[in-house]
N, C-alpha and C. Protein backbone atom coordinates (compact mmCIF):
# COMPACT_ATOMS: atom_id res chain seq x y z
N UNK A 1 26.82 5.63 13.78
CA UNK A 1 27.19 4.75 12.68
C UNK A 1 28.22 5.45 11.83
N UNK A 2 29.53 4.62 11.10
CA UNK A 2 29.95 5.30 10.67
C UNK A 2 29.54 5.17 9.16
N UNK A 3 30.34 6.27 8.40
CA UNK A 3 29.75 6.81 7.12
C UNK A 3 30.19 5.79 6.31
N UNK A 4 31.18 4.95 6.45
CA UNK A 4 31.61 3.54 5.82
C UNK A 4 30.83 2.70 5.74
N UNK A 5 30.19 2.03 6.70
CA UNK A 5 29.32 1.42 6.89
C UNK A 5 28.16 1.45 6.43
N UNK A 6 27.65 3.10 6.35
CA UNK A 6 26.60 3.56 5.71
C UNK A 6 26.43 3.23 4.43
N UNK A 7 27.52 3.25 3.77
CA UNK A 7 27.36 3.64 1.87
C UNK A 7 27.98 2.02 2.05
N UNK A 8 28.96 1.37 2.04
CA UNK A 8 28.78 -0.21 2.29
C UNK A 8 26.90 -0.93 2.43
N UNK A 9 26.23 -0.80 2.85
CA UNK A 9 25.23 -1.20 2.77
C UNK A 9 23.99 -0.59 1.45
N UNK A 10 24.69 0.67 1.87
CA UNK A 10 23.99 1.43 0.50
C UNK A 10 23.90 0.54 -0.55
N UNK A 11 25.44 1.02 -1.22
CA UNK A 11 25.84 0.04 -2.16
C UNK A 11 25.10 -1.59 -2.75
N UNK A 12 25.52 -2.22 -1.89
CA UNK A 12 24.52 -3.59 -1.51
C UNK A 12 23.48 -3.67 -1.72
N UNK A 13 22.87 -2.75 -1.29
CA UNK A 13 21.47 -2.39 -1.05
C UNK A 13 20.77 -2.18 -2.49
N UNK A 14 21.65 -1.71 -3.28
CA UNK A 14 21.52 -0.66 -4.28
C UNK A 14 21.03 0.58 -3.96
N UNK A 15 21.29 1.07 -3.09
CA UNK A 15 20.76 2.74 -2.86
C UNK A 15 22.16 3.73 -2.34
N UNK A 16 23.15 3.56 -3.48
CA UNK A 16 24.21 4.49 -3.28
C UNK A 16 23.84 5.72 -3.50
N UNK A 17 24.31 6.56 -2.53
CA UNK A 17 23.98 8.07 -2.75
C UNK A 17 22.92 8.24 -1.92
N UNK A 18 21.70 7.10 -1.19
CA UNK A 18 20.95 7.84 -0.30
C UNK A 18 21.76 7.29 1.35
N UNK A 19 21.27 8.98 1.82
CA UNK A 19 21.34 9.03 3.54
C UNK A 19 20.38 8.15 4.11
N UNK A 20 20.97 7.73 5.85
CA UNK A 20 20.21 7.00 6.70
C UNK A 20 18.39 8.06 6.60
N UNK A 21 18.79 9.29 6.50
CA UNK A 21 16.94 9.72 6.20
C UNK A 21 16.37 9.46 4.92
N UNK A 22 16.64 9.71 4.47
CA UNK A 22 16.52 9.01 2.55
C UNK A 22 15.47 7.82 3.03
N UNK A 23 16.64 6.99 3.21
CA UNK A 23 16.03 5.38 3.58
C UNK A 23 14.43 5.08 4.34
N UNK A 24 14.98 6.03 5.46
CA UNK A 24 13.63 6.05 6.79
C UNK A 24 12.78 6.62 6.25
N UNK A 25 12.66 7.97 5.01
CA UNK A 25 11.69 8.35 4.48
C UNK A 25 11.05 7.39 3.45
N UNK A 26 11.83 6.55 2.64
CA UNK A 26 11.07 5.55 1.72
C UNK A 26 10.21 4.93 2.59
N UNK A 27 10.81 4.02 3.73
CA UNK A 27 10.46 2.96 4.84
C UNK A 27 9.02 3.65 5.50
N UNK A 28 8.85 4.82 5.52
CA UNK A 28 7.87 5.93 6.13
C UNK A 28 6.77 5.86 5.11
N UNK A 29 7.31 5.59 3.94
CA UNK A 29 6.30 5.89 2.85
C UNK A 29 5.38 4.59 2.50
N UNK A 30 5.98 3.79 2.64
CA UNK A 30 5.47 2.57 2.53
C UNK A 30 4.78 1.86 3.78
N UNK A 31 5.00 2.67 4.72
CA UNK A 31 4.03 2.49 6.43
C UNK A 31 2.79 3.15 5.82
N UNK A 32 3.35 4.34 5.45
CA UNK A 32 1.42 5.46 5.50
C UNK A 32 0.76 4.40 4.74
N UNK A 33 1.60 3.90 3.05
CA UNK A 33 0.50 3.01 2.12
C UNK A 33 -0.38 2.12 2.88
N UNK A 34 0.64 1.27 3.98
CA UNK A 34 0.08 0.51 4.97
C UNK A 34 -0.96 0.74 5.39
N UNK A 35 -0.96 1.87 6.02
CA UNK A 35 -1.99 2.56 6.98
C UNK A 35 -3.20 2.83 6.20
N UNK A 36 -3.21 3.41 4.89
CA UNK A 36 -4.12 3.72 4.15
C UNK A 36 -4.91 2.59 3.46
N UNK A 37 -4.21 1.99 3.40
CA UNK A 37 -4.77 0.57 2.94
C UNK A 37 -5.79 -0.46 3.74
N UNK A 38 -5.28 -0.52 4.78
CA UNK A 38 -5.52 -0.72 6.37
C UNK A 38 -6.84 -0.05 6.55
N UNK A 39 -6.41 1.15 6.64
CA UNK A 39 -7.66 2.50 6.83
C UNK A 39 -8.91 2.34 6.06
N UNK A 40 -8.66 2.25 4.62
CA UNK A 40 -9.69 1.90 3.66
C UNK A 40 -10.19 0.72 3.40
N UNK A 41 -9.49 -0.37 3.66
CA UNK A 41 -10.11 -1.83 3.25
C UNK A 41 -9.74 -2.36 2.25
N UNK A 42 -8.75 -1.43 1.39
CA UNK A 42 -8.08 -1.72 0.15
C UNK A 42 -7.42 -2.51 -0.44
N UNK A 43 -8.01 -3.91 -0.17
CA UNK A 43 -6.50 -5.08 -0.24
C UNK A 43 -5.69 -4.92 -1.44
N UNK A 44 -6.07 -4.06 -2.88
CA UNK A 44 -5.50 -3.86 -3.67
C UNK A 44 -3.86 -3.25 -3.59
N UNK A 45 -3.92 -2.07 -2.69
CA UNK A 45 -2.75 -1.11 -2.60
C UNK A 45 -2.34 -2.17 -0.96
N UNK A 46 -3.01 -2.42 -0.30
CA UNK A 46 -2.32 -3.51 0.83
C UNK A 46 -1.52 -4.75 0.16
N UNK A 47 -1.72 -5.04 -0.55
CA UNK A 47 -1.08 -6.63 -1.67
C UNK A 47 0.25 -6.05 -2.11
N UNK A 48 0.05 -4.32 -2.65
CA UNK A 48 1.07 -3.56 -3.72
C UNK A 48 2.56 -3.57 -2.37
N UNK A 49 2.54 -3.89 -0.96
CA UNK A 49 3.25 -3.90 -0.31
C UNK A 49 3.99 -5.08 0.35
N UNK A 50 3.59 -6.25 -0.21
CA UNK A 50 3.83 -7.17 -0.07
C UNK A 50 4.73 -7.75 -1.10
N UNK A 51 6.11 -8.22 -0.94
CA UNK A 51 6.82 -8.36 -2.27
C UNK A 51 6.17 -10.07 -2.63
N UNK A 52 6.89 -9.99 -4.19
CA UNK A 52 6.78 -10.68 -4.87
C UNK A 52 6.73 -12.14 -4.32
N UNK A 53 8.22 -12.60 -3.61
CA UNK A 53 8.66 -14.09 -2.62
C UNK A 53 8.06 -13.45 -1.17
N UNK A 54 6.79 -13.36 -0.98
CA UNK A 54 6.66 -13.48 0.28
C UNK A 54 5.98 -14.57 0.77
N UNK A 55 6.97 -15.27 2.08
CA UNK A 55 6.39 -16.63 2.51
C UNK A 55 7.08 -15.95 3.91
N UNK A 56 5.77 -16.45 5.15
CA UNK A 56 6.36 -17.00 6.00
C UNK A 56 6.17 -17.83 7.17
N UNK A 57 6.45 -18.70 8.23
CA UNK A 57 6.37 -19.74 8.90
C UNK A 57 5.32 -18.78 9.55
N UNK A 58 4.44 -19.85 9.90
CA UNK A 58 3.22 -19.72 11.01
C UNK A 58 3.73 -20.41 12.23
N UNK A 59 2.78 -20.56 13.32
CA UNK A 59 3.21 -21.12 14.58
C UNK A 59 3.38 -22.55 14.87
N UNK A 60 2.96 -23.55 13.58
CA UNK A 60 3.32 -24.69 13.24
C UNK A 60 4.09 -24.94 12.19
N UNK A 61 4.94 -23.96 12.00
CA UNK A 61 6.20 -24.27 11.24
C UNK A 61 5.19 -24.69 9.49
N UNK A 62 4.48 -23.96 9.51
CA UNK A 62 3.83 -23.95 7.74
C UNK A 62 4.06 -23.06 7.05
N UNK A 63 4.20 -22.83 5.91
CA UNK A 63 4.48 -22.01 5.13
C UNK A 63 3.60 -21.25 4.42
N UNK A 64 3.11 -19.28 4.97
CA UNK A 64 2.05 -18.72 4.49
C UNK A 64 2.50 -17.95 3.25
N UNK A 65 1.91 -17.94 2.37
CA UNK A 65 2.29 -17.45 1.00
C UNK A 65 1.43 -16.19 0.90
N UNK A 66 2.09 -15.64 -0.37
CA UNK A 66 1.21 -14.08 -0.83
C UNK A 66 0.33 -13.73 -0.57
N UNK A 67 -0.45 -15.54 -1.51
CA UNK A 67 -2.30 -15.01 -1.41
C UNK A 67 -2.77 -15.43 -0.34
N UNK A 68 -2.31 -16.25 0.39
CA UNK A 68 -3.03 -17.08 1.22
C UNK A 68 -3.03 -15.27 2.69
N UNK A 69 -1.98 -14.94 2.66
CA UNK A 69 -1.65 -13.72 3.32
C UNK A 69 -2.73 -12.67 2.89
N UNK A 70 -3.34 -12.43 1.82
CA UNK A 70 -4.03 -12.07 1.33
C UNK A 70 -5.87 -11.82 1.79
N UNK A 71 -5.96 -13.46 1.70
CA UNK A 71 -7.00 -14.21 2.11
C UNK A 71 -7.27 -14.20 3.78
N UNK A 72 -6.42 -13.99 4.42
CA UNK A 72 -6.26 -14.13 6.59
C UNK A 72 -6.20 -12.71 6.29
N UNK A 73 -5.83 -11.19 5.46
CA UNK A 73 -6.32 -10.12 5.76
C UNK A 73 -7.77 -9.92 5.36
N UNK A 74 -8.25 -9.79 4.29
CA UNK A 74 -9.59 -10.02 4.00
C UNK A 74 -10.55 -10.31 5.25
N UNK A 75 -10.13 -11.93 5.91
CA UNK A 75 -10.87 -12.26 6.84
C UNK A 75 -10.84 -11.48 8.12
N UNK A 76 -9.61 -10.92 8.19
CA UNK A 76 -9.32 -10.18 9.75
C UNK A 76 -10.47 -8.71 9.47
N UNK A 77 -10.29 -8.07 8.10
CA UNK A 77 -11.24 -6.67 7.97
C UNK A 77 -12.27 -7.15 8.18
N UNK A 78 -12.78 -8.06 7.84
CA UNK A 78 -14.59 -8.42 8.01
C UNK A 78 -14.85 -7.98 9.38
N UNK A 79 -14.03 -7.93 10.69
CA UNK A 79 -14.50 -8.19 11.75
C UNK A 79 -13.99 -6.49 12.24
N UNK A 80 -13.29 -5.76 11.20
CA UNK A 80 -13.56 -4.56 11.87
C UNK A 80 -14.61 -3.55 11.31
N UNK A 81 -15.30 -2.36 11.69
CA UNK A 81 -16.51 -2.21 11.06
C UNK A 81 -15.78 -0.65 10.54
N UNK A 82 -14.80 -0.09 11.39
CA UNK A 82 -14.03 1.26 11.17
C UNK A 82 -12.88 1.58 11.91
N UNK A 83 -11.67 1.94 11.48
CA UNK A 83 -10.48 2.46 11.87
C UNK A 83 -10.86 3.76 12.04
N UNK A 84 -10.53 3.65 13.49
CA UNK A 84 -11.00 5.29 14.18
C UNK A 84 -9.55 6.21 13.82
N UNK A 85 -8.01 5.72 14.38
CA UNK A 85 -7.04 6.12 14.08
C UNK A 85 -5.84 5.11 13.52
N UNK A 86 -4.91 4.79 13.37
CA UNK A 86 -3.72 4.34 12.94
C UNK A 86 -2.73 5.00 12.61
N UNK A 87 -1.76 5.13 13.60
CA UNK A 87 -0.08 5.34 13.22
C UNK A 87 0.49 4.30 13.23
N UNK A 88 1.94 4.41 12.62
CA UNK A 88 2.91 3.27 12.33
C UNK A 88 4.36 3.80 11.88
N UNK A 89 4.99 4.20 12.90
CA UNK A 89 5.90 5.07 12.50
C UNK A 89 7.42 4.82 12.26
N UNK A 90 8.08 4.86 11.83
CA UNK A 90 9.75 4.49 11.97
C UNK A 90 10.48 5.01 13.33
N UNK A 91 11.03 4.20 14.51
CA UNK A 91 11.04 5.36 15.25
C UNK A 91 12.91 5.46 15.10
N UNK A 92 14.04 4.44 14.28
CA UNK A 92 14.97 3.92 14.33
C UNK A 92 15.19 3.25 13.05
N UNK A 93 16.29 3.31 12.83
CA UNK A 93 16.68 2.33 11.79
C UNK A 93 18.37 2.01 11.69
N UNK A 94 18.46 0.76 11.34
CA UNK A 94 20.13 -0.24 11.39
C UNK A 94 20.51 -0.28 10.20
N UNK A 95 21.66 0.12 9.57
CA UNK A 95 21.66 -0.33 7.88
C UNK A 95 22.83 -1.59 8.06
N UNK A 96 22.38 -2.46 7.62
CA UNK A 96 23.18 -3.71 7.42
C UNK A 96 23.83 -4.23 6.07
N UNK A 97 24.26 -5.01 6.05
CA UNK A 97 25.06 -4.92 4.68
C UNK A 97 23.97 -5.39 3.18
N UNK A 98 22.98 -6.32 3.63
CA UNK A 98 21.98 -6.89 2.97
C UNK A 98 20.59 -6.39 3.52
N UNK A 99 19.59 -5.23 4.42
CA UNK A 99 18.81 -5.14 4.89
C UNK A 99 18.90 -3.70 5.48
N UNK A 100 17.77 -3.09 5.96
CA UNK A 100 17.64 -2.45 7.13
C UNK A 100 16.98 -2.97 8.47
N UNK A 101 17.54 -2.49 9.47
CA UNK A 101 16.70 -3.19 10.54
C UNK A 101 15.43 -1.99 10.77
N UNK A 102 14.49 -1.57 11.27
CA UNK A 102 13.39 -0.91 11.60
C UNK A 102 13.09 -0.51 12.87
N UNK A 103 13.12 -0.21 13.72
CA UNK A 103 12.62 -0.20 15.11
C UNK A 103 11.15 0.67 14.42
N UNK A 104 9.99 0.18 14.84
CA UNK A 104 8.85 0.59 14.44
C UNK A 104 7.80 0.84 15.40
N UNK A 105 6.59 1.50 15.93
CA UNK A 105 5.55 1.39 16.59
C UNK A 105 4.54 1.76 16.08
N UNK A 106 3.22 1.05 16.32
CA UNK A 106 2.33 1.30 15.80
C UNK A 106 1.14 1.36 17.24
N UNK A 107 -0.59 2.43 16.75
CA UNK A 107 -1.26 2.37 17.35
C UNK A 107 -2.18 2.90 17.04
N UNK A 108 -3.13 1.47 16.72
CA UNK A 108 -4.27 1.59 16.35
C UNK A 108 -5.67 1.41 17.06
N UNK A 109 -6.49 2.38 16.73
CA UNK A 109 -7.86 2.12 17.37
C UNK A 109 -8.53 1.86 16.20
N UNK A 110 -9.76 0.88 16.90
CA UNK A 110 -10.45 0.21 15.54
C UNK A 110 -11.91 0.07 16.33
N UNK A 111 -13.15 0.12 15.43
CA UNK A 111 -14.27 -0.24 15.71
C UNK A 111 -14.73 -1.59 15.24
N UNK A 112 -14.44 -2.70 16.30
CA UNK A 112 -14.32 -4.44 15.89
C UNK A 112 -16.00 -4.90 16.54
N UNK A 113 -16.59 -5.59 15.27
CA UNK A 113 -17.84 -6.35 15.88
C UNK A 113 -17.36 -7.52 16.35
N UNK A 114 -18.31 -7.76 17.38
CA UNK A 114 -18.29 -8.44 18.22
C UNK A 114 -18.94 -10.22 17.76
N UNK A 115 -18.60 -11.30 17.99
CA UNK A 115 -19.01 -12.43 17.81
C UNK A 115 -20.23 -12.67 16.69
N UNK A 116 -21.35 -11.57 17.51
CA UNK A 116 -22.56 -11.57 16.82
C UNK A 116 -22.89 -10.85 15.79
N UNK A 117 -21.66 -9.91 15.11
CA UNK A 117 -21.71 -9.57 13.75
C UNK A 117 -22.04 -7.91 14.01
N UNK A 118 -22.84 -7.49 15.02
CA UNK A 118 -23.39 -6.37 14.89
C UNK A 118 -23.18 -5.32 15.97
N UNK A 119 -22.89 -5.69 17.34
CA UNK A 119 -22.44 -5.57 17.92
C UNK A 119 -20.84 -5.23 18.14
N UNK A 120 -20.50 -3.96 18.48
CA UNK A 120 -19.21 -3.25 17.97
C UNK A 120 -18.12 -2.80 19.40
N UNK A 121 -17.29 -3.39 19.34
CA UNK A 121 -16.44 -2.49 20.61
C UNK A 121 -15.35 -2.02 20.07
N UNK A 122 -14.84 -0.77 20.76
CA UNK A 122 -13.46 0.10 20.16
C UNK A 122 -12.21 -0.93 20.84
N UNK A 123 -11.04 -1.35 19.99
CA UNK A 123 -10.14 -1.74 20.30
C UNK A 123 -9.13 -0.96 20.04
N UNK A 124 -8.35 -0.84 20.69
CA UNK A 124 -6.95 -0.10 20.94
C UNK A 124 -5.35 -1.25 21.08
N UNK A 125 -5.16 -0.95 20.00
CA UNK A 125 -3.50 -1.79 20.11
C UNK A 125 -2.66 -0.75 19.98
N UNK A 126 -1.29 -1.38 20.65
CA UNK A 126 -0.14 -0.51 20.66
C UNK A 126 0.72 -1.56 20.46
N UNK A 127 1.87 -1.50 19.42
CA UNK A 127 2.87 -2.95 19.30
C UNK A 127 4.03 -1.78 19.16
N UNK A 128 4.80 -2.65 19.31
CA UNK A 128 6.61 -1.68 18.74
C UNK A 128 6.87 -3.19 17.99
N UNK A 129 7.33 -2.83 16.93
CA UNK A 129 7.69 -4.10 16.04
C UNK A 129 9.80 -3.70 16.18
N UNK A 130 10.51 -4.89 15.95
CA UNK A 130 11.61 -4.59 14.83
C UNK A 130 11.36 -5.91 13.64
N UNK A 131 11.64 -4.60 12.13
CA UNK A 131 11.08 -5.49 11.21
C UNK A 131 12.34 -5.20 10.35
N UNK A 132 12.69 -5.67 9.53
CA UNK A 132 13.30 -6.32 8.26
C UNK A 132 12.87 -6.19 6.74
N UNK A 133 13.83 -4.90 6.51
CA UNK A 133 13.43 -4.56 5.09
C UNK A 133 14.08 -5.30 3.78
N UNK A 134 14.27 -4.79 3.32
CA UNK A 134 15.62 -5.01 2.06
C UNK A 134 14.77 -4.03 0.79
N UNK A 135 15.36 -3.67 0.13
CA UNK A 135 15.31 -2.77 -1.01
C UNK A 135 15.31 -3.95 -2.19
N UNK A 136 14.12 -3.23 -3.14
CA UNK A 136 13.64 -4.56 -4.15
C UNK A 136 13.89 -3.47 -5.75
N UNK A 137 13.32 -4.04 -6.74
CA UNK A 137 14.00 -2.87 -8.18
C UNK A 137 13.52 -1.94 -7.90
N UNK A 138 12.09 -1.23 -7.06
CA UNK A 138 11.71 -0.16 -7.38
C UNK A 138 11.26 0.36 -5.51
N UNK A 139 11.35 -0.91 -4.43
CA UNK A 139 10.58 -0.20 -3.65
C UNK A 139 11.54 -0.81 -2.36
N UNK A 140 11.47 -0.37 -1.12
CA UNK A 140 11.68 -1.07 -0.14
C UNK A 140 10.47 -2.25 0.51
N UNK A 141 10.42 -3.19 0.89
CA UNK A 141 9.66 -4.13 0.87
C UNK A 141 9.66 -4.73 2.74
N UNK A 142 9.27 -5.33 3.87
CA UNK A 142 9.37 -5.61 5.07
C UNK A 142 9.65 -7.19 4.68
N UNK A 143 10.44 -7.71 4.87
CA UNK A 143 10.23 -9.77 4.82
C UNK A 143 10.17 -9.77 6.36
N UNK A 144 10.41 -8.85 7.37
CA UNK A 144 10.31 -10.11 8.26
C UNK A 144 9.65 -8.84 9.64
N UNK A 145 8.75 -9.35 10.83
CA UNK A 145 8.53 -8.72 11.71
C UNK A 145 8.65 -9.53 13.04
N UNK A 146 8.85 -8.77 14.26
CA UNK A 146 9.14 -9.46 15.24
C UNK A 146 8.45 -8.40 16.31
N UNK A 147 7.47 -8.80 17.21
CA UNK A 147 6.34 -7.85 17.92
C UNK A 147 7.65 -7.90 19.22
């Protein structure tokens, strides 16, 4: 990439003066919150990562909002009983004139009950996301993911 391009998006961005690692380290920082949040059950500091306008289309073209996003995590933790591990790492990143792009992977093992509430099996996911940042007054923020 060239260094034009770089500080062109910077700029934009509002983050003149930081490097492509700069960036990946904020973007890094706001994965671990993920993770920890995730890890603990914390929808408090999980919410703190979610910006302000977040909406987005479901698989019938509806529109999921903050809380309602909120409310489908809540329900998804009920059904795990313990996060054995979780990474989620930056492995790449695109600076665009309005955004960063992400190349991301994640892989988590989780202890998920089973139908009957009590009953527990270890699940193991592995995804590579590219996701869609943009820089907000104080934080970098994800609007958009694509598995």
């Amino acid at each position: 990439m060239r260094i034009s391009s770089l500080l062109t998006g910077c700029l934009i961005l509002g983050c003149a003066g930081q490097t492509q690692e700069a960036i990946r380290l904020e973007i890094q920082a706001a994965l671990n919150q993920c993770v920890k949040a995730v890890t603990t059950k914390n929808i408090g500091l999980y919410m703190q990562g979610i910006p302000e306008d977040f909406q987005i289309k479901d698989e019938n073209g509806g529109i999921i909002t903050k809380e309602m996003q909120r409310k489908f995590i809540l329900r998804d933790w009920a059904s795990i009983d313990t996060t054995l591990s979780n990474s989620y790492v930056v492995d790449s990143l695109k600076i665009r004139v309005d955004s960063v792009v992400a190349m991301t992977s994640q892989v988590w093992k989780r202890s998920m009950f089973r139908k009957d509430g009590f009953t527990a099996d270890t699940v193991l996911t592995t995804q590579v996301h590219r996701e869609v940042w943009r820089r907000t007054k104080n934080t970098w923020h994800n609007y958009r993911i694509e598995e």
